[in-house]
N, C-alpha and C. Protein backbone atom coordinates (compact mmCIF):
# COMPACT_ATOMS: atom_id res chain seq x y z
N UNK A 1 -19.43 -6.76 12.02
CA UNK A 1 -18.74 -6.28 13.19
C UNK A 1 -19.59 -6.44 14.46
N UNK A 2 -21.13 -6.75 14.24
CA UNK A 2 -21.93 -6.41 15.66
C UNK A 2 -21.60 -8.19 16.50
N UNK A 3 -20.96 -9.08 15.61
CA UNK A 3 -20.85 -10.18 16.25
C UNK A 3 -19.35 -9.86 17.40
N UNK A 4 -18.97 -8.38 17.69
CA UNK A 4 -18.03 -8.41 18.81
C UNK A 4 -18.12 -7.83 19.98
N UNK A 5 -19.78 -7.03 19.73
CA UNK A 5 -20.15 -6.10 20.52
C UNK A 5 -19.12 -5.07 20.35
N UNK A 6 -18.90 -4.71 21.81
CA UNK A 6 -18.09 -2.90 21.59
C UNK A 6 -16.78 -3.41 22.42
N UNK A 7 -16.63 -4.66 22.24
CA UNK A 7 -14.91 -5.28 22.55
C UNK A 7 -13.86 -5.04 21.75
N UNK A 8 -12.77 -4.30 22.02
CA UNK A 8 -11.89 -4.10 21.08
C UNK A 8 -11.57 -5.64 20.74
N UNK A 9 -10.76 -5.88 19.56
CA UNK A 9 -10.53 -7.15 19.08
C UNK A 9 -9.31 -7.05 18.17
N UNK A 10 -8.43 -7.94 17.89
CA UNK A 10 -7.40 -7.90 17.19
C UNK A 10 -7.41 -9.07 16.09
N UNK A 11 -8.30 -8.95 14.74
CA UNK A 11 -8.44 -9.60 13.95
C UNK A 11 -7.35 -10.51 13.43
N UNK A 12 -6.29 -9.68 13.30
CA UNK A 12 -5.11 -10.62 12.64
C UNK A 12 -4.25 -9.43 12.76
N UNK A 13 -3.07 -10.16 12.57
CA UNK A 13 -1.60 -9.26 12.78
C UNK A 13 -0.54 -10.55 12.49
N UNK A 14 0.01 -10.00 11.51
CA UNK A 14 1.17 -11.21 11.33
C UNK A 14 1.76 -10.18 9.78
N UNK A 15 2.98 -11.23 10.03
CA UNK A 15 4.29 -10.90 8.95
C UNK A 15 4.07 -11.98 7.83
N UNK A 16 4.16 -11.52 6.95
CA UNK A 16 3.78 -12.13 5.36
C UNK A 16 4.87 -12.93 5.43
N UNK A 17 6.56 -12.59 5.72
CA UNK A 17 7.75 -13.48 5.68
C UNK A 17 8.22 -13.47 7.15
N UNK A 18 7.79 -14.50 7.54
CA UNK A 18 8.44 -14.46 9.01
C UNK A 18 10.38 -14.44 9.21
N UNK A 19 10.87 -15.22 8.51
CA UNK A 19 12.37 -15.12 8.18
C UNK A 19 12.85 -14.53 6.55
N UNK A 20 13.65 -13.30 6.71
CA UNK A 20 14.43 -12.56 5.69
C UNK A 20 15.79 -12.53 5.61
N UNK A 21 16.64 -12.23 4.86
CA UNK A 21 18.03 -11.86 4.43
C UNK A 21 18.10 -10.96 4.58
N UNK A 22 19.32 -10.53 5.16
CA UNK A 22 19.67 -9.24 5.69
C UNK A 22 19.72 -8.25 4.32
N UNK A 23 19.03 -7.23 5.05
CA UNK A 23 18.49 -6.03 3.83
C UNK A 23 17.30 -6.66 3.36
N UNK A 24 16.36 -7.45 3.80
CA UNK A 24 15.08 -8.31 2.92
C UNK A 24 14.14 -7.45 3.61
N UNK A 25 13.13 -7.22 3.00
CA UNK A 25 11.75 -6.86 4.03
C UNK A 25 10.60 -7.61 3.66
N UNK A 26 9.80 -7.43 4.60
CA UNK A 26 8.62 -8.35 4.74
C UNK A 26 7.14 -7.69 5.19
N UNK A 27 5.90 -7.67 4.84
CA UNK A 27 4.88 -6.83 4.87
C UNK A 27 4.18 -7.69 6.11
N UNK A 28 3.38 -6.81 6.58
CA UNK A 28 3.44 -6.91 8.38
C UNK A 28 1.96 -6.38 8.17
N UNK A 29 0.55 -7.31 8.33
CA UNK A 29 -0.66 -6.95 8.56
C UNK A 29 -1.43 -6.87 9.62
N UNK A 30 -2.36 -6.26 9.99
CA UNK A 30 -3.15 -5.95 10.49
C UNK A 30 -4.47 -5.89 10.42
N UNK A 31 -5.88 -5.81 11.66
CA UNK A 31 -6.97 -5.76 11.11
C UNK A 31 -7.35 -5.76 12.43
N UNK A 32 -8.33 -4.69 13.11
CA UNK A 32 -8.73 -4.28 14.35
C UNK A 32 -10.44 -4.17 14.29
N UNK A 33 -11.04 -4.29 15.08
CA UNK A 33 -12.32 -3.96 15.61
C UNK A 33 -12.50 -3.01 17.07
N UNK A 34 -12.90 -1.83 16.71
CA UNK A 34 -13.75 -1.16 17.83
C UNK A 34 -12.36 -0.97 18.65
N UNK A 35 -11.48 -0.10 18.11
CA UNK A 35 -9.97 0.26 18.67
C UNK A 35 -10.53 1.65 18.16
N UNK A 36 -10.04 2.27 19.24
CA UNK A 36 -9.71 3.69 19.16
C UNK A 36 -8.63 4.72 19.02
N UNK A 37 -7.52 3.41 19.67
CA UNK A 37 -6.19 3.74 19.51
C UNK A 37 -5.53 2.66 19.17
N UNK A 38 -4.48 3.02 18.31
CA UNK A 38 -3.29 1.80 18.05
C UNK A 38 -1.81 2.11 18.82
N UNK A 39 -1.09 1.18 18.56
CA UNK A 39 0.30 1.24 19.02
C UNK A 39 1.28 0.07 18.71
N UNK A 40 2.59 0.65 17.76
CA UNK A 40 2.85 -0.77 17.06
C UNK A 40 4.58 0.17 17.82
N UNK A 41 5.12 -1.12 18.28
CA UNK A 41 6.30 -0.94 19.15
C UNK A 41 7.32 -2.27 18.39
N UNK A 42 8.53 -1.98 17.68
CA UNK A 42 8.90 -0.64 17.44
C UNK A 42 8.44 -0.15 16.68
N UNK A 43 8.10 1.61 16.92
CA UNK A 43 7.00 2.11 15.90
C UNK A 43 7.69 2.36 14.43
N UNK A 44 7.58 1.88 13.44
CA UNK A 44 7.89 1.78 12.17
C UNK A 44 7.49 2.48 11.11
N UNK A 45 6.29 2.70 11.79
CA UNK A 45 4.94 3.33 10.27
C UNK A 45 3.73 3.45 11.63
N UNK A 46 3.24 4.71 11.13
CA UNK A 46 2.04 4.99 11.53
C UNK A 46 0.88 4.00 11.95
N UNK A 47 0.23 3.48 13.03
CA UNK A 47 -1.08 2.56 12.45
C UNK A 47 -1.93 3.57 13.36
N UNK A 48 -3.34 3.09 12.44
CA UNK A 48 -4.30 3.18 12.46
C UNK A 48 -5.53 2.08 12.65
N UNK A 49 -6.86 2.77 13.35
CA UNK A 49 -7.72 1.38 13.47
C UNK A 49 -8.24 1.18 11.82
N UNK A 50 -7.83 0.10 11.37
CA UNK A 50 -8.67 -0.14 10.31
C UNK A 50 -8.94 -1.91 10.81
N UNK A 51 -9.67 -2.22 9.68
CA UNK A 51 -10.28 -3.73 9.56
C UNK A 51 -8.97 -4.76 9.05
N UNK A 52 -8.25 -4.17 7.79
CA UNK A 52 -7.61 -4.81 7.38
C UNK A 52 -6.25 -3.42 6.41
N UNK A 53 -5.18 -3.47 6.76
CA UNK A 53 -3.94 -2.55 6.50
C UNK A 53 -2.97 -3.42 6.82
N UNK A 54 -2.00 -3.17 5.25
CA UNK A 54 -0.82 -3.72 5.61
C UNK A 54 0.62 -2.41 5.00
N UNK A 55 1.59 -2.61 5.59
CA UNK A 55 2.59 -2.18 5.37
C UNK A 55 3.75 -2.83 5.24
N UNK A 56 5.24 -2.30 4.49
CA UNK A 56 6.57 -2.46 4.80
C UNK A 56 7.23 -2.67 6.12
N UNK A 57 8.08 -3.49 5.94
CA UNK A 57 9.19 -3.62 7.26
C UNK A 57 10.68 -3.69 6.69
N UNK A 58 11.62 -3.20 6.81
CA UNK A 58 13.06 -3.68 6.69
C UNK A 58 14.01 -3.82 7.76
N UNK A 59 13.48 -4.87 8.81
CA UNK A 59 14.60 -4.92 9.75
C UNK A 59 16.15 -4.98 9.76
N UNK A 60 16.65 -4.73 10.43
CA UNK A 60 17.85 -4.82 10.44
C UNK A 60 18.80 -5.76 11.40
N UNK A 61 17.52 -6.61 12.41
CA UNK A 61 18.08 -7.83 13.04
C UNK A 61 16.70 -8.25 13.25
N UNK A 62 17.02 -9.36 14.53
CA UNK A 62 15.34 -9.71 14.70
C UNK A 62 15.02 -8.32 15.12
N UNK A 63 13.48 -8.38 14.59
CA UNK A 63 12.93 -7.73 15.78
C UNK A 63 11.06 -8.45 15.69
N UNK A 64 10.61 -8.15 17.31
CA UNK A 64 9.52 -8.62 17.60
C UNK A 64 8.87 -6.97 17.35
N UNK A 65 7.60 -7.11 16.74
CA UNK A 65 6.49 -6.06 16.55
C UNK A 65 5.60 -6.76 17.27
N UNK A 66 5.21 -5.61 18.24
CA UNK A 66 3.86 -5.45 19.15
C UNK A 66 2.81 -4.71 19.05
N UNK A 67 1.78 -4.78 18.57
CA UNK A 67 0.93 -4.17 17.76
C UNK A 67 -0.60 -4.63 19.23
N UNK A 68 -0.76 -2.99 19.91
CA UNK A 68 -1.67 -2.80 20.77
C UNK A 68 -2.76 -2.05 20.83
N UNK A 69 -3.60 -2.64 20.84
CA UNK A 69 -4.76 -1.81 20.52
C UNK A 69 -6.05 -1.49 21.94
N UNK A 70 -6.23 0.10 22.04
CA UNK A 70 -7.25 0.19 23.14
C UNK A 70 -8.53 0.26 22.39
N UNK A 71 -9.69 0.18 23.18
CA UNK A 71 -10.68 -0.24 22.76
C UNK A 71 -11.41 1.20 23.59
N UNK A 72 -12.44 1.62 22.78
CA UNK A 72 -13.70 2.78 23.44
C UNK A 72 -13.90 2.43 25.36
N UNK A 73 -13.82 1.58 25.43
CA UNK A 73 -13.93 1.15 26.56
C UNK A 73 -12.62 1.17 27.68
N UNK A 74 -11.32 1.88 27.01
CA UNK A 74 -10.06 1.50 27.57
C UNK A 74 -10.09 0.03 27.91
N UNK A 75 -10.32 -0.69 27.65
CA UNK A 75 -9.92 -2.09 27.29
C UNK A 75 -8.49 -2.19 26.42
N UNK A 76 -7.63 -3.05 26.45
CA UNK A 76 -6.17 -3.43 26.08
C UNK A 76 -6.25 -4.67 25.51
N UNK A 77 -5.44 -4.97 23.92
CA UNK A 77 -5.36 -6.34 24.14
C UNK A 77 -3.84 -5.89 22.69
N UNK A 78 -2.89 -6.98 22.81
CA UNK A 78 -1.82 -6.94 22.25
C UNK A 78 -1.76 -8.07 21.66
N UNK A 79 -0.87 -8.24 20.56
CA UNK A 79 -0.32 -9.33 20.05
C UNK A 79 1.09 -8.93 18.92
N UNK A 80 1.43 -10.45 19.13
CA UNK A 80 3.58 -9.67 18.52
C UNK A 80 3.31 -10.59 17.38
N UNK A 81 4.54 -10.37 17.08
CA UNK A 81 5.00 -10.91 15.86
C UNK A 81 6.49 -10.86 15.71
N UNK A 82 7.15 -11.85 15.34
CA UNK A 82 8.52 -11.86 15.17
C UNK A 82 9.13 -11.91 13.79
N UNK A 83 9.68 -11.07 13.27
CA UNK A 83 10.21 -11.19 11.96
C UNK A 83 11.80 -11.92 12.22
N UNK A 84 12.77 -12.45 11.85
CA UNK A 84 14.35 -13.35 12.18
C UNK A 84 14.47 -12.62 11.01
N UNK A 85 16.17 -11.93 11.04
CA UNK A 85 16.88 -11.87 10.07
C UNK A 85 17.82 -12.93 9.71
N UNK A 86 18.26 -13.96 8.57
CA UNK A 86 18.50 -14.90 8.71
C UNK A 86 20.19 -14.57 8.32
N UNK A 87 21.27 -15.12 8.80
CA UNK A 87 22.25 -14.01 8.05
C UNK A 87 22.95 -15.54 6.87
């Protein structure tokens, strides 16, 4: 971790199935550095700063997840992800 200094960082974030069948779900990961706070819009499930956490999704159309993380420093950095419901 000391190769990021005290920069928040957003390791990875992505959807295991980017396109599902309606009623399908798809697991949606994560992995943060030196975040103090999270924020996943629409909020679905709890997050937390960890390195590497994944969870459930069952959309019910598209939807884009925005997964934001502040850093000790109030520093900001975001990144989405789009899951397609395919009908």
């Amino acid at each position: 971790m000391a190769a990021y200094g005290n920069r928040v960082k957003i390791l990875q974030f992505y959807a295991r199935d980017r396109e599902v069948l309606p009623g399908g779900s798809s697991l949606i990961c994560y992995g943060v550095v030196n975040a103090k706070e999270l924020k996943l819009d629409p909020p679905v499930e709890k997050v937390w700063p960890a390195v590497s956490r994944c969870f459930n999704v069952q959309p019910v159309g598209n939807t884009r997840y925005k997964l934001t993380a502040v850093g000790t420093d109030h520093a900001i950095v975001s990144e989405s992800v789009e899951i397609i419901v395919k009908p």
